[in-house]
Protein backbone atom coordinates (compact mmCIF):
# COMPACT_ATOMS: atom_id res chain seq x y z
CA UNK A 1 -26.57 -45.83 -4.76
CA UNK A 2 -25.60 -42.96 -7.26
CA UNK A 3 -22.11 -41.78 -6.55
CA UNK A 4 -19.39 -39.18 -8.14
CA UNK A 5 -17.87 -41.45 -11.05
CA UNK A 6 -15.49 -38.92 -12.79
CA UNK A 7 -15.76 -34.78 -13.75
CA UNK A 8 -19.05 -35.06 -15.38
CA UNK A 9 -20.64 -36.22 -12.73
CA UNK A 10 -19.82 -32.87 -10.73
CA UNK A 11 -20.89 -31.37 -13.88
CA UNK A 12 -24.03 -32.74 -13.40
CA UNK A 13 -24.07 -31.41 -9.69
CA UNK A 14 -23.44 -28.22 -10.51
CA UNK A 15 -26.16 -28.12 -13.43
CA UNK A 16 -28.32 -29.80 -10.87
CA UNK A 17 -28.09 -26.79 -8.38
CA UNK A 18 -28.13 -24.69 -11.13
CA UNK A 19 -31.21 -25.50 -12.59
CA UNK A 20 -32.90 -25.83 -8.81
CA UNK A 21 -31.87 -22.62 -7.98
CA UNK A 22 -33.57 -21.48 -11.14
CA UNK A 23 -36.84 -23.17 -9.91
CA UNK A 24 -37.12 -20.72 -7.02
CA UNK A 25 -36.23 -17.79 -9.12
CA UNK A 26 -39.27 -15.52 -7.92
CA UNK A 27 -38.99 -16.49 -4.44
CA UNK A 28 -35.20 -14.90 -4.65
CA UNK A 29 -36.30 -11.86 -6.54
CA UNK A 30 -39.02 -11.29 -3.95
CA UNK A 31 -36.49 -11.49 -1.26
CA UNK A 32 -33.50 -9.14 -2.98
CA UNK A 33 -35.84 -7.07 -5.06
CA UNK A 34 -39.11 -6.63 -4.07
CA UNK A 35 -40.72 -3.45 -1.96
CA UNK A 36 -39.31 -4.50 1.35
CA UNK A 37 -42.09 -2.66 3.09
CA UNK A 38 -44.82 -4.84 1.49
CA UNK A 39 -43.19 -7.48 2.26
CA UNK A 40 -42.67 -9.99 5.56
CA UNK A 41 -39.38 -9.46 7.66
CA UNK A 42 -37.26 -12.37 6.60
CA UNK A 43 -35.49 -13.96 8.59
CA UNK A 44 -32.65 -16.63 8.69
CA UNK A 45 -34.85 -19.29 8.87
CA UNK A 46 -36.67 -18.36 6.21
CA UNK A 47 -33.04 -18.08 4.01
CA UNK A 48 -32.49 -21.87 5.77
CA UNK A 49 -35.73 -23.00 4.47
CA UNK A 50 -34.97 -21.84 0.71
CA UNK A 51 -31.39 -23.02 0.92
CA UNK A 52 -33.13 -26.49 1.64
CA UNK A 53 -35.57 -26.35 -0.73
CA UNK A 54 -32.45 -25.51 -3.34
CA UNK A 55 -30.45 -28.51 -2.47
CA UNK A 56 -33.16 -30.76 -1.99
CA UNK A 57 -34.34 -29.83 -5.32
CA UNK A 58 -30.93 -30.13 -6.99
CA UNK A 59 -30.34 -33.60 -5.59
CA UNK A 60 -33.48 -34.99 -7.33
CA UNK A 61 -32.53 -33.46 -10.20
CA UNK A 62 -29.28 -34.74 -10.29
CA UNK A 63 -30.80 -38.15 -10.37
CA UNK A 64 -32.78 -37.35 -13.16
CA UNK A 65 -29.81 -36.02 -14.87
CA UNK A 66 -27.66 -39.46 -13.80
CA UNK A 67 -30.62 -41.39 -15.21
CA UNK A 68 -30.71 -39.95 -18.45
CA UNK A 69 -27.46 -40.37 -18.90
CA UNK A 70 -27.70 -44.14 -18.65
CA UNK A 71 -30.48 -44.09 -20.78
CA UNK A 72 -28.73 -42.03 -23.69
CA UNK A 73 -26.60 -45.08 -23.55
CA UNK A 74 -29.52 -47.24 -24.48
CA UNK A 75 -29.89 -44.96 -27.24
CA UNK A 76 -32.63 -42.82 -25.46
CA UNK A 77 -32.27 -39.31 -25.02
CA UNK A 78 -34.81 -37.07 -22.65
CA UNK A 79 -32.06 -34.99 -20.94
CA UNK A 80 -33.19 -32.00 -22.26
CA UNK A 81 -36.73 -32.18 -20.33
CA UNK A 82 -34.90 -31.87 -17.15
CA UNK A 83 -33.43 -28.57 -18.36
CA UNK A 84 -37.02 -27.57 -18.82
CA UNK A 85 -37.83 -27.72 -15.07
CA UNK A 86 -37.08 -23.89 -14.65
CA UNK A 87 -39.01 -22.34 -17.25
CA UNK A 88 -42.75 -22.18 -15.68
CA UNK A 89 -40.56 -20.60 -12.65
CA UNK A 90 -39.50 -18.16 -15.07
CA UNK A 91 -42.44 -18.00 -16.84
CA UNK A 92 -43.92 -16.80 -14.20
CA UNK A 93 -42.19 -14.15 -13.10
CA UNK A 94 -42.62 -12.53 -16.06
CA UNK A 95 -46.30 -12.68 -15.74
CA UNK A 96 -45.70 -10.97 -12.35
CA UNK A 97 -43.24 -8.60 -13.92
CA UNK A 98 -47.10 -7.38 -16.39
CA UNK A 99 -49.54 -7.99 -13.92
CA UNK A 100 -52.30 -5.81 -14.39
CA UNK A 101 -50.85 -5.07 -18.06
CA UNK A 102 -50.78 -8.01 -20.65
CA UNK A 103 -50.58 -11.46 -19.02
CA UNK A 104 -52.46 -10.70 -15.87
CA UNK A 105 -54.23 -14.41 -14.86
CA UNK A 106 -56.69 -12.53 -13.07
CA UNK A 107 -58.06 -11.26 -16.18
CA UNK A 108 -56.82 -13.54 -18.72
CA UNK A 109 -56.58 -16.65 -17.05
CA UNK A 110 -57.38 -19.17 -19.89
CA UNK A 111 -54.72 -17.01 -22.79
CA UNK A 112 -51.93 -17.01 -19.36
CA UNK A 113 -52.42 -20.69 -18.43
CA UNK A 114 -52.45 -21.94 -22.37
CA UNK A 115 -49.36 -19.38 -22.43
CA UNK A 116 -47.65 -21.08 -19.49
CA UNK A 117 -48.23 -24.37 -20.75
CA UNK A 118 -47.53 -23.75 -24.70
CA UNK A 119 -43.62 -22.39 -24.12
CA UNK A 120 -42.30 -24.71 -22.40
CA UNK A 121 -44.11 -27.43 -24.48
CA UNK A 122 -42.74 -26.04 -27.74
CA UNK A 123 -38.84 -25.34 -26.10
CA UNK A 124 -39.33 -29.10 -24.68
CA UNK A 125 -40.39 -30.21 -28.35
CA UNK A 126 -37.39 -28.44 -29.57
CA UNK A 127 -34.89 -29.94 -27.40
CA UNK A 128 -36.01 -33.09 -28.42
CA UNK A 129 -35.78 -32.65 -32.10
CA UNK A 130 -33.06 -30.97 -32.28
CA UNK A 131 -31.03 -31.84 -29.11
CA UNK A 132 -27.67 -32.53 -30.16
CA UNK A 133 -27.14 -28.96 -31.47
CA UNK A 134 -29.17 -27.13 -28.76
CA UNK A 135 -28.57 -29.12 -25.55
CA UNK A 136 -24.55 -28.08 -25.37
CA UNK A 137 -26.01 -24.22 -25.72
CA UNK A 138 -28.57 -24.59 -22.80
CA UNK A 139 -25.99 -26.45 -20.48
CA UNK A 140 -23.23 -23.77 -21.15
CA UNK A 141 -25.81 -20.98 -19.65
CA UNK A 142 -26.90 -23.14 -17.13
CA UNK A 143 -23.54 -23.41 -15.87
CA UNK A 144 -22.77 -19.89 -16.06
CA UNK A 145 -26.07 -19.59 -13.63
CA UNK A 146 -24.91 -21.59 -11.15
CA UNK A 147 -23.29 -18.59 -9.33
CA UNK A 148 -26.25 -17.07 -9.11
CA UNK A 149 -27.33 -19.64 -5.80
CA UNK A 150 -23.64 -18.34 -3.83
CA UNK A 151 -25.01 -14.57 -4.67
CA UNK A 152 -28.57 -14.85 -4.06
CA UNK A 153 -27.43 -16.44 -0.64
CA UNK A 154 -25.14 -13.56 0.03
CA UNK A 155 -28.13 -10.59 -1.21
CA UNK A 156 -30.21 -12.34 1.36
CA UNK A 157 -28.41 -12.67 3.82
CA UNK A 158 -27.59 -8.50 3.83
CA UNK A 159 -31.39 -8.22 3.13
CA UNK A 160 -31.75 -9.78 6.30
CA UNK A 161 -29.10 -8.28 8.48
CA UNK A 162 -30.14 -4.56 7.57
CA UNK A 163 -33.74 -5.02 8.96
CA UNK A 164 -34.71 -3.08 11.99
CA UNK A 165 -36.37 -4.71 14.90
CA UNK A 166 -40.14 -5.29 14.99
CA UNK A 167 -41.32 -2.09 16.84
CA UNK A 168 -43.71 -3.34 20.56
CA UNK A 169 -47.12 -2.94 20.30
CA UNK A 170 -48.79 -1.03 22.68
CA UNK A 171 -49.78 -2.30 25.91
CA UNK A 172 -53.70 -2.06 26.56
CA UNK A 173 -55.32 0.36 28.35
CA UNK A 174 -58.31 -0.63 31.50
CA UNK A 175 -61.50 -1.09 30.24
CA UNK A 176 -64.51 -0.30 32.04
CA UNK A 177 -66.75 -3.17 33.20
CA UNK A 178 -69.53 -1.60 30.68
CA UNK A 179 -67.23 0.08 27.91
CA UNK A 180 -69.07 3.00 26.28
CA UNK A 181 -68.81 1.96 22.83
CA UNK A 182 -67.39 -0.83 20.53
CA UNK A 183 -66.56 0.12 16.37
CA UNK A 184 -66.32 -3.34 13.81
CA UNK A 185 -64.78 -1.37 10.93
CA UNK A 186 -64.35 -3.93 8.11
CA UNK A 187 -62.82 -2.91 4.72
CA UNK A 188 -63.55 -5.45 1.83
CA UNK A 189 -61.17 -5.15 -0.35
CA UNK A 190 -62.09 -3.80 -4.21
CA UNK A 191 -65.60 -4.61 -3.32
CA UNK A 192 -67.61 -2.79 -5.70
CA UNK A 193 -71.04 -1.03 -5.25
CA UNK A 194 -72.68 -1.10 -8.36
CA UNK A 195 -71.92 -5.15 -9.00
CA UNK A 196 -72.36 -6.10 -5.61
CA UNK A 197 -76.01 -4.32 -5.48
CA UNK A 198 -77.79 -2.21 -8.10
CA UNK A 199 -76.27 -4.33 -11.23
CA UNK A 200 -75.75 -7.62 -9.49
CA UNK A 201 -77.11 -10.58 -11.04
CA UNK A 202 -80.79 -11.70 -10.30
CA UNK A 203 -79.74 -14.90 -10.33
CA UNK A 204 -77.07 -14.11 -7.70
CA UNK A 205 -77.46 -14.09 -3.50
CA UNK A 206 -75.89 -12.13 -0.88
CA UNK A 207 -77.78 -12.71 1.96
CA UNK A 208 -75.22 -11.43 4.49
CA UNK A 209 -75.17 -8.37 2.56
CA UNK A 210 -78.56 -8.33 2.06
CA UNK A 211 -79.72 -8.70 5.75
CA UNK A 212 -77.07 -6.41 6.75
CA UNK A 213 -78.53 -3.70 4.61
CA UNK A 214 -81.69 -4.46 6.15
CA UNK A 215 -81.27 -3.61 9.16
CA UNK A 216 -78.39 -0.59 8.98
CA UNK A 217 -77.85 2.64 7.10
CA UNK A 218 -77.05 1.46 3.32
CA UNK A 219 -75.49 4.43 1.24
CA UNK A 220 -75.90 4.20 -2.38
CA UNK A 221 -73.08 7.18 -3.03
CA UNK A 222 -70.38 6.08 -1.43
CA UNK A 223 -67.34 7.52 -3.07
CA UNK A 224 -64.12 5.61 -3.09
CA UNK A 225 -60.93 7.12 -1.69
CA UNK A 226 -58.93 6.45 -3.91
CA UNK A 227 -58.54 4.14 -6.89
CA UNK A 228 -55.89 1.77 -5.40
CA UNK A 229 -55.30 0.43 -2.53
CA UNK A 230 -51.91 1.63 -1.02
CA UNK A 231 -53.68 4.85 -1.55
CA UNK A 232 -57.02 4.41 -0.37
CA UNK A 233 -56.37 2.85 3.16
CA UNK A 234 -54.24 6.11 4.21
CA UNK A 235 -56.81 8.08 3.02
CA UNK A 236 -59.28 6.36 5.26
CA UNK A 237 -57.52 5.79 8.48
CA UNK A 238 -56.65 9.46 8.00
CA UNK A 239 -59.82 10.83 6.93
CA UNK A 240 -57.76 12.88 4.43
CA UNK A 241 -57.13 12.71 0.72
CA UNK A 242 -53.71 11.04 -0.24
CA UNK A 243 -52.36 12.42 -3.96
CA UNK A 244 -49.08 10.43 -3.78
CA UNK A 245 -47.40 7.67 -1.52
CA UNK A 246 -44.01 6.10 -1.50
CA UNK A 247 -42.97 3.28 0.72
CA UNK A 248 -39.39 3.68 2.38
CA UNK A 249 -37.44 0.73 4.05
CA UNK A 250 -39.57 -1.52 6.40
CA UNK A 251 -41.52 0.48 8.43
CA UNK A 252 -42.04 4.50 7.09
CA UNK A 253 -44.42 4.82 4.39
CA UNK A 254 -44.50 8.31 3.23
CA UNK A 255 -48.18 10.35 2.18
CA UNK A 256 -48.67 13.23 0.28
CA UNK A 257 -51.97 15.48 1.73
CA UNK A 258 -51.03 18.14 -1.20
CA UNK A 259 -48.44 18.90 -4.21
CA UNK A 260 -47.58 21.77 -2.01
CA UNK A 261 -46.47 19.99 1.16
CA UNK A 262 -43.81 17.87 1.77
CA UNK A 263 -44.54 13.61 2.78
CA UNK A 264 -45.28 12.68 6.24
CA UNK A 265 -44.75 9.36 7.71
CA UNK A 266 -48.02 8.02 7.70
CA UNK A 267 -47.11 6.37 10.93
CA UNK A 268 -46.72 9.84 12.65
CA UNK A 269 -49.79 11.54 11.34
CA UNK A 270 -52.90 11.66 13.72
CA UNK A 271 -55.26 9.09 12.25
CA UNK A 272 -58.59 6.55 13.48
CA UNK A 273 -55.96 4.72 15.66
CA UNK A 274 -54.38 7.66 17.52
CA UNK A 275 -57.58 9.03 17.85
CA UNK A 276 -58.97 5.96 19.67
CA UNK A 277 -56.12 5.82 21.78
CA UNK A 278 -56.65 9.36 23.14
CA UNK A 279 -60.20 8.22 23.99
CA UNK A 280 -58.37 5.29 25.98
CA UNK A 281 -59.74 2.93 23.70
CA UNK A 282 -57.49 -0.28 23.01
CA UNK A 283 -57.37 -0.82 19.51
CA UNK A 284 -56.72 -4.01 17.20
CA UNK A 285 -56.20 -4.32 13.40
CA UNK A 286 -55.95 -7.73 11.32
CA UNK A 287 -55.40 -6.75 7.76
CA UNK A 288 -53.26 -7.75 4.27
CA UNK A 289 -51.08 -5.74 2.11
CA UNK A 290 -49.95 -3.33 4.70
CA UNK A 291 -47.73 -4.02 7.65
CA UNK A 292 -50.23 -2.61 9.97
CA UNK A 293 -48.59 -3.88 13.18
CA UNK A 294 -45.16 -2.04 11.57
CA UNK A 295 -46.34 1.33 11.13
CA UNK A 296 -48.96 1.84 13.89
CA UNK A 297 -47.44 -0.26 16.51
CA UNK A 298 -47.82 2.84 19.03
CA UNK A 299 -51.27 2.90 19.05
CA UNK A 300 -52.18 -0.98 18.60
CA UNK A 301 -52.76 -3.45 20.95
CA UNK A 302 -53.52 -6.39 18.87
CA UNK A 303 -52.40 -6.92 15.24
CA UNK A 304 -51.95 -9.10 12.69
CA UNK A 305 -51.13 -8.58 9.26
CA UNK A 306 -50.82 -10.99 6.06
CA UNK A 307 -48.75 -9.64 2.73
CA UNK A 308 -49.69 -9.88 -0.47
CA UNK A 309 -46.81 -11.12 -1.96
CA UNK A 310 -45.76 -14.25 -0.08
CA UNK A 311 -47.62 -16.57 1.71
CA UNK A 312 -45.93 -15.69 4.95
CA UNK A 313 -46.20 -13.02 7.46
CA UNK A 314 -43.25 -11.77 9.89
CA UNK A 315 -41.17 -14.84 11.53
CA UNK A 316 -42.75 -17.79 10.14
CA UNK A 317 -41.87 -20.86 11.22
CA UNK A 318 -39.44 -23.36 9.23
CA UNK A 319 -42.21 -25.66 8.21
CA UNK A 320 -44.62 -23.16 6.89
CA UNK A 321 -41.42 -21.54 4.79
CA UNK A 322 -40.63 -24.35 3.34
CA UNK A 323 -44.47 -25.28 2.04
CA UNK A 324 -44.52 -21.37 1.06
CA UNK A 325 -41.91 -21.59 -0.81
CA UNK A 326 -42.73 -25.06 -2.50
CA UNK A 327 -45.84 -23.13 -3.52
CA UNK A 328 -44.10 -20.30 -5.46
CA UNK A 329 -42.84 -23.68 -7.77
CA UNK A 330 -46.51 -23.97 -9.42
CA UNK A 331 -49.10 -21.67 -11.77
CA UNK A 332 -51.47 -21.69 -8.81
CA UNK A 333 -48.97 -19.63 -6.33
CA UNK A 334 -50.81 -16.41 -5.45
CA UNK A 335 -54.61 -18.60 -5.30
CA UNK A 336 -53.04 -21.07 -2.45
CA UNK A 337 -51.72 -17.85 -1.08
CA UNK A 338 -54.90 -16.44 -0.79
CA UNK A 339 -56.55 -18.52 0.31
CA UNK A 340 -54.81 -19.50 3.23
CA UNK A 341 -54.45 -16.21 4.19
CA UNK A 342 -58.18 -15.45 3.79
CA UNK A 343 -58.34 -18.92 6.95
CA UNK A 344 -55.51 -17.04 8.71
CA UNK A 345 -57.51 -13.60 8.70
CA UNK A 346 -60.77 -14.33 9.46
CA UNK A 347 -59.83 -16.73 12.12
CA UNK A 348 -57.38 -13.58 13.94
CA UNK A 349 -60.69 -11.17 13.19
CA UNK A 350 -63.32 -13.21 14.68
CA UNK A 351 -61.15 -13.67 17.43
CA UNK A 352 -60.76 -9.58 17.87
CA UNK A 353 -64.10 -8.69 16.79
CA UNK A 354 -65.10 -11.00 20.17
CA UNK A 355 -62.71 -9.19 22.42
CA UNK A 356 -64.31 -6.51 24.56
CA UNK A 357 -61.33 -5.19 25.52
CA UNK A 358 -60.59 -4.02 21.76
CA UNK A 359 -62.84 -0.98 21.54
CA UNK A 360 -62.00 -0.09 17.86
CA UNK A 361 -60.87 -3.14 15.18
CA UNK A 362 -60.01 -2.45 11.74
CA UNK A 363 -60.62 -5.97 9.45
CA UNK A 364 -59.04 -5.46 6.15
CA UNK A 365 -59.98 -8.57 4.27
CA UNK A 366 -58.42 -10.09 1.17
CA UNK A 367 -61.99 -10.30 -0.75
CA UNK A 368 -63.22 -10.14 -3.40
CA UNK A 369 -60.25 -8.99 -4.12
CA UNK A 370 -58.97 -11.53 -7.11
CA UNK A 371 -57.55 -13.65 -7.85
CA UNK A 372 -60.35 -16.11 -8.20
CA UNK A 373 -60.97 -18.80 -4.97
CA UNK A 374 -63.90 -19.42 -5.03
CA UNK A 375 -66.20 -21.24 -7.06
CA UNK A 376 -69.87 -20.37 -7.67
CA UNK A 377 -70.99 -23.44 -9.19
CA UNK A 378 -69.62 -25.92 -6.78
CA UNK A 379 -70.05 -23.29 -3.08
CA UNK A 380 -66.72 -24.85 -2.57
CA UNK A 381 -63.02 -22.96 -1.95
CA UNK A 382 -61.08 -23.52 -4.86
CA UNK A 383 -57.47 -22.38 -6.80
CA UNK A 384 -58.80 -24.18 -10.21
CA UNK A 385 -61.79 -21.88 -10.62
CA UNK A 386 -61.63 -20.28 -13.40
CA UNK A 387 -64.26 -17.57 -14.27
CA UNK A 388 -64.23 -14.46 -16.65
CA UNK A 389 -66.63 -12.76 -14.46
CA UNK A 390 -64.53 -13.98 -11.34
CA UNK A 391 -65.82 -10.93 -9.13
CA UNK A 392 -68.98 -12.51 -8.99
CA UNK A 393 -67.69 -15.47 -6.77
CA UNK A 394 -65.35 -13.90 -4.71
CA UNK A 395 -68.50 -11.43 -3.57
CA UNK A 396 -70.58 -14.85 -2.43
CA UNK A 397 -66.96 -15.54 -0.64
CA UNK A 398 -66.67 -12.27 0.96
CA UNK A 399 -70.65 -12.24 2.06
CA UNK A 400 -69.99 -15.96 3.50
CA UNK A 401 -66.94 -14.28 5.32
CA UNK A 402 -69.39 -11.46 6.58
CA UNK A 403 -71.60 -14.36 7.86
CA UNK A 404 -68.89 -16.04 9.59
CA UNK A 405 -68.06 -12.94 11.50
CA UNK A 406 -70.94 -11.78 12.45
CA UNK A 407 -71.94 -15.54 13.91
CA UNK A 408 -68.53 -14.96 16.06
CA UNK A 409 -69.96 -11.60 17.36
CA UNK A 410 -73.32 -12.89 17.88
CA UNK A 411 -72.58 -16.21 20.08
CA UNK A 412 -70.49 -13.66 22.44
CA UNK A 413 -73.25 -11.02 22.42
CA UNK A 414 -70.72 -8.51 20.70
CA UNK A 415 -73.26 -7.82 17.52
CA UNK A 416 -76.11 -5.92 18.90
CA UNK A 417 -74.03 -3.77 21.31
CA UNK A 418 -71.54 -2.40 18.61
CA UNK A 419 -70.97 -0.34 15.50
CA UNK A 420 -70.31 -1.73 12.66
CA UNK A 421 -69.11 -0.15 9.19
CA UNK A 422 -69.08 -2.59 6.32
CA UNK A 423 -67.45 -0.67 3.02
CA UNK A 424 -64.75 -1.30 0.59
CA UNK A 425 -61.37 0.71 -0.18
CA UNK A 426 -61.82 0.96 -3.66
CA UNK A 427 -64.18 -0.06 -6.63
CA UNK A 428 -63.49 -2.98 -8.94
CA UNK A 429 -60.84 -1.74 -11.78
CA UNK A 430 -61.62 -2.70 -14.98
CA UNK A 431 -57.90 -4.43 -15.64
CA UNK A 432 -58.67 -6.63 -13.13
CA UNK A 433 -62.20 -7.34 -14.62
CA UNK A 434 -63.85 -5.83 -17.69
CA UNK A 435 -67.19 -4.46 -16.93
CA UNK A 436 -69.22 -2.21 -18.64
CA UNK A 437 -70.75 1.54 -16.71
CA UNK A 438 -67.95 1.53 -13.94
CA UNK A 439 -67.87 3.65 -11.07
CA UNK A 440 -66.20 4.72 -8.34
CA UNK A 441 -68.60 3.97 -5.29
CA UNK A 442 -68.46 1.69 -2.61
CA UNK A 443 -70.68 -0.12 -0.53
CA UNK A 444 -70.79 1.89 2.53
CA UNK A 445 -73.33 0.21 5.73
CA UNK A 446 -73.47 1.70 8.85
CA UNK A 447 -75.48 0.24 12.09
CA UNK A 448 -75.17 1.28 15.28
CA UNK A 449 -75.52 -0.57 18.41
CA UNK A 450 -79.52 -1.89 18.96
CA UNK A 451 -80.02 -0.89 15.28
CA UNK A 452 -82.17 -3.41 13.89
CA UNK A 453 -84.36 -1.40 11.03
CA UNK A 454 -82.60 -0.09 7.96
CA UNK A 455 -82.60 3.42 6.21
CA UNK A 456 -81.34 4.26 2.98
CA UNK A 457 -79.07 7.09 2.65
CA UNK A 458 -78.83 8.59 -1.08
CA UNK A 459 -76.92 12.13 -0.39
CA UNK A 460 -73.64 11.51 -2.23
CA UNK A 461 -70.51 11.76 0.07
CA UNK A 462 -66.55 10.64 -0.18
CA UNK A 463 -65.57 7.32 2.13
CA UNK A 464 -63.18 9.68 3.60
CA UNK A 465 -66.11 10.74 6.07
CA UNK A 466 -64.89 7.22 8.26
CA UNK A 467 -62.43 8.55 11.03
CA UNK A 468 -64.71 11.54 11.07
CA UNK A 469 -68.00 9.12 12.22
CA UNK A 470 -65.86 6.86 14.39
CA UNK A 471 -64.44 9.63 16.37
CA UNK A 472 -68.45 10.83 16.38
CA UNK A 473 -69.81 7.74 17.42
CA UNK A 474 -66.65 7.54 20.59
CA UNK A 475 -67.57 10.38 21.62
CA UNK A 476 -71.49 9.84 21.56
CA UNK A 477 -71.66 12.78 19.32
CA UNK A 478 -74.34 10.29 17.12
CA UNK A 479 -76.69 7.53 17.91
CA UNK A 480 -78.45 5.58 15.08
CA UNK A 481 -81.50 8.33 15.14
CA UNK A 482 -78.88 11.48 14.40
CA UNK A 483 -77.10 9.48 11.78
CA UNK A 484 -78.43 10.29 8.33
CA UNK A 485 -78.50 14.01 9.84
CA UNK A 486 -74.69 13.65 10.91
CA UNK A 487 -73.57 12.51 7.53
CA UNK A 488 -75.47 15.45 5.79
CA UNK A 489 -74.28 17.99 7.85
CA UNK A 490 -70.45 16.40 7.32
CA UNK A 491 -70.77 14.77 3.56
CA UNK A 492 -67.98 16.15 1.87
């Protein structure tokens, strides 16, 4: 059994927790300095399960750093690889800190992983050669790091306490034995027109996609909202153009209709939701990157939401922190993320998109959004794929997703009897993949309930045009005869 022997041995603790608390450096910085809106509520359990993961951590390394101390006496001397454990942590957050800029993985993933591996290899090297000059150096700043664990455990802690509490959703409204009308609104995220159809690979199938075209109104002018997507989902649950956006605290996320007016709280502008809600139609979103169930909790019913940048969502339990954070340790962080949330989502919106008692669902889903889980070759779910055309196989993901739905809605008799929009919030950007002729349509499908024959609608028109149509189709204002006429007269 190792033991405390004498002072350096509670050197070694201290360098220990040190260096652990290093390890989870990005899952403190999410937690004291990320957007707090985009983010889940923490909660104490979740500062319990990273205080765990901290000590745990430091106690294996302190038996790494106790065992190469007894080796140095054998005249063997690795102690400086322990004091490398940090740096991919690090490393990484600095890739986060020029995501989308320089060292984005989504778009350079082979140059970022060689990257990743290369500097600590080379500091490792150097510690190694030259350890007895450059070890003393590194264990004086580690030391003087160690307070960071106290403080980080203190930010959180006052992260936590200033939260507000989770606003009620709303309670549901009767529904009518034969409800007029049921909307399947699904938004695939930075699904791109042009690569997903006209310019997608011969070579390539979509057959969800496909036979969904077949048999619904297929737009092939579709403008995008907006170019990102904290822009471009206000714009379309408002049906209004958004020119700026600034998230405040947890739950108020402020839009900006014109440079004239002042911001609005996008929770307390009329939008597809409200509008539902005055038609006494319950409503249900499952979504990522916005807190959905945070800012339209008044006129929601059922709602769940995953973020983006962790890979938990409000009130997790202590298990699924603890293997959340554990993730944030390795290169592969925001794939295992994904994809687990991708299970989590399409589980909550098959489950919603079978509910007659939800007359309008929004399904934001994470694809093909990057980064890259999927892999083409194999058909399989994957972190390790790594592809420099990566768009490619997250679009067969997000058409086997479509397929998966619609199954759901078919085995409850949900399909034929509903409407269902199938478009995208924004285009692929070309940071995120280079490709050459881009533009900024959308796929944009429409069929209505009994639709079974497809048209194909050319008259360009902005995605905007959404609440418009939903609020049409509610109020049986258009039937899938007086569609392509509807959108002419209101293409804008």
């Amino acid at each position: 059994m190792l033991a405390f022997q004498d002072g350096s041995d509670v050197k070694r603790v201290v360098v220990a927790v040190s260096l652990a608390n290093l390890c989870f450096v990005t899952a403190w910085h999410r937690r004291i300095y990320g957007i707090q809106f985009f983010l889940p509520l923490w909660s104490w359990r979740d500062l319990l399960a990273l205080i765990l993961n901290v000590t745990t951590l430091a106690a294996f390394l302190y038996i790494l750093l106790r065992l190469a101390a007894k080796a140095k006496e054998r005249g063997h001397s690795w102690a400086g690889l322990v004091y490398l454990m940090p740096l991919p942590a690090i490393m990484d957050l600095i890739r986060h800190f020029f995501h989308g800029r320089v060292l984005s993985l989504t778009r350079y993933g082979g140059i970022v992983v060689l990257i990743m591996a290369a500097v600590p290899a080379l500091f490792g090297v150097a510690l190694l050669c030259w350890q007895r000059k450059l070890l003393p150096v590194v264990e004086f700043v580690v030391l003087g790091l160690a307070i960071l664990f106290p403080l980080n455990i203190l930010k959180t802690a006052l992260t936590i306490e200033r939260y507000e509490p989770v606003p009620s959703l709303a309670s549901k409204v009767p529904v009518p034995i034969r409800p007029n009308l049921r909307v399947i609104w699904l938004v695939f995220d930075e699904m791109d027109f042009g690569l997903s159809f006209p310019r997608r690979p011969a070579h390539l199938r979509v057959p969800e996609f496909d036979r969904l075209r077949s048999e619904s109104l297929f737009a092939t002018a579709a403008d995008r909202p907006a170019a990102d997507t904290e822009v471009a989902m206000p714009a379309l649950i408002t049906g209004r153009t958004v020119y700026h956006v600034e998230p405040q605290g947890t739950r108020r996320f402020l839009v900006s209709f014109s440079m004239q007016t002042p911001p609005r709280d996008l929770g307390a502008v009329p939008n597809v939701f409200s509008d539902a809600r005055a038609a006494h139609l319950n409503v249900g979103i499952v979504g990522w990157f916005f807190p959905y169930c945070r800012i339209f909790a008044s006129d929601v019913s059922e709602c769940h939401w995953e973020s983006m940048y962790s890979g938990v969502t409000d009130n997790p339990t202590l298990w699924t922190a603890i293997r959340s954070q554990l993730e944030s340790l390795t290169l592969l962080e925001s794939r295992m993320w994904q994809i687990e949330r991708l299970h989590t989502i399409v589980a909550a919106a098959k489950s919603m998109a079978d509910d007659p008692q939800l007359g309008l669902v929004l399904i934001h889903l994470p694809v093909p959004h990057g980064p890259q889980i999927f892999n083409r070759d194999s058909g399989q779910i994957t972190p390790f794929a790594i592809h420099t055309d990566w768009f490619f196989d997250n679009l067969l993901l997000a058409d086997r997703v479509l397929g998966e739905i619609r199954s759901a809605m078919e085995r409850s008799g949900q399909w034929n009897s509903s409407m269902v929009i199938v478009t995208s919030d924004h285009s692929l950007r070309p940071q995120m993949m280079p490709h050459t002729n881009p533009t900024p349509l959308v796929p944009y499908m429409v069929k209505m309930p009994g639709q079974t024959t497809g048209t194909t609608f050319d008259q360009p028109f902005n995605a905007l045009i959404t609440r418009d149509l939903i609020g049409a189709a509610i109020h049986g204002e258009v039937i899938s005869g007086s569609l392509p006429e509807w959108l002419r007269q209101h293409a804008r």
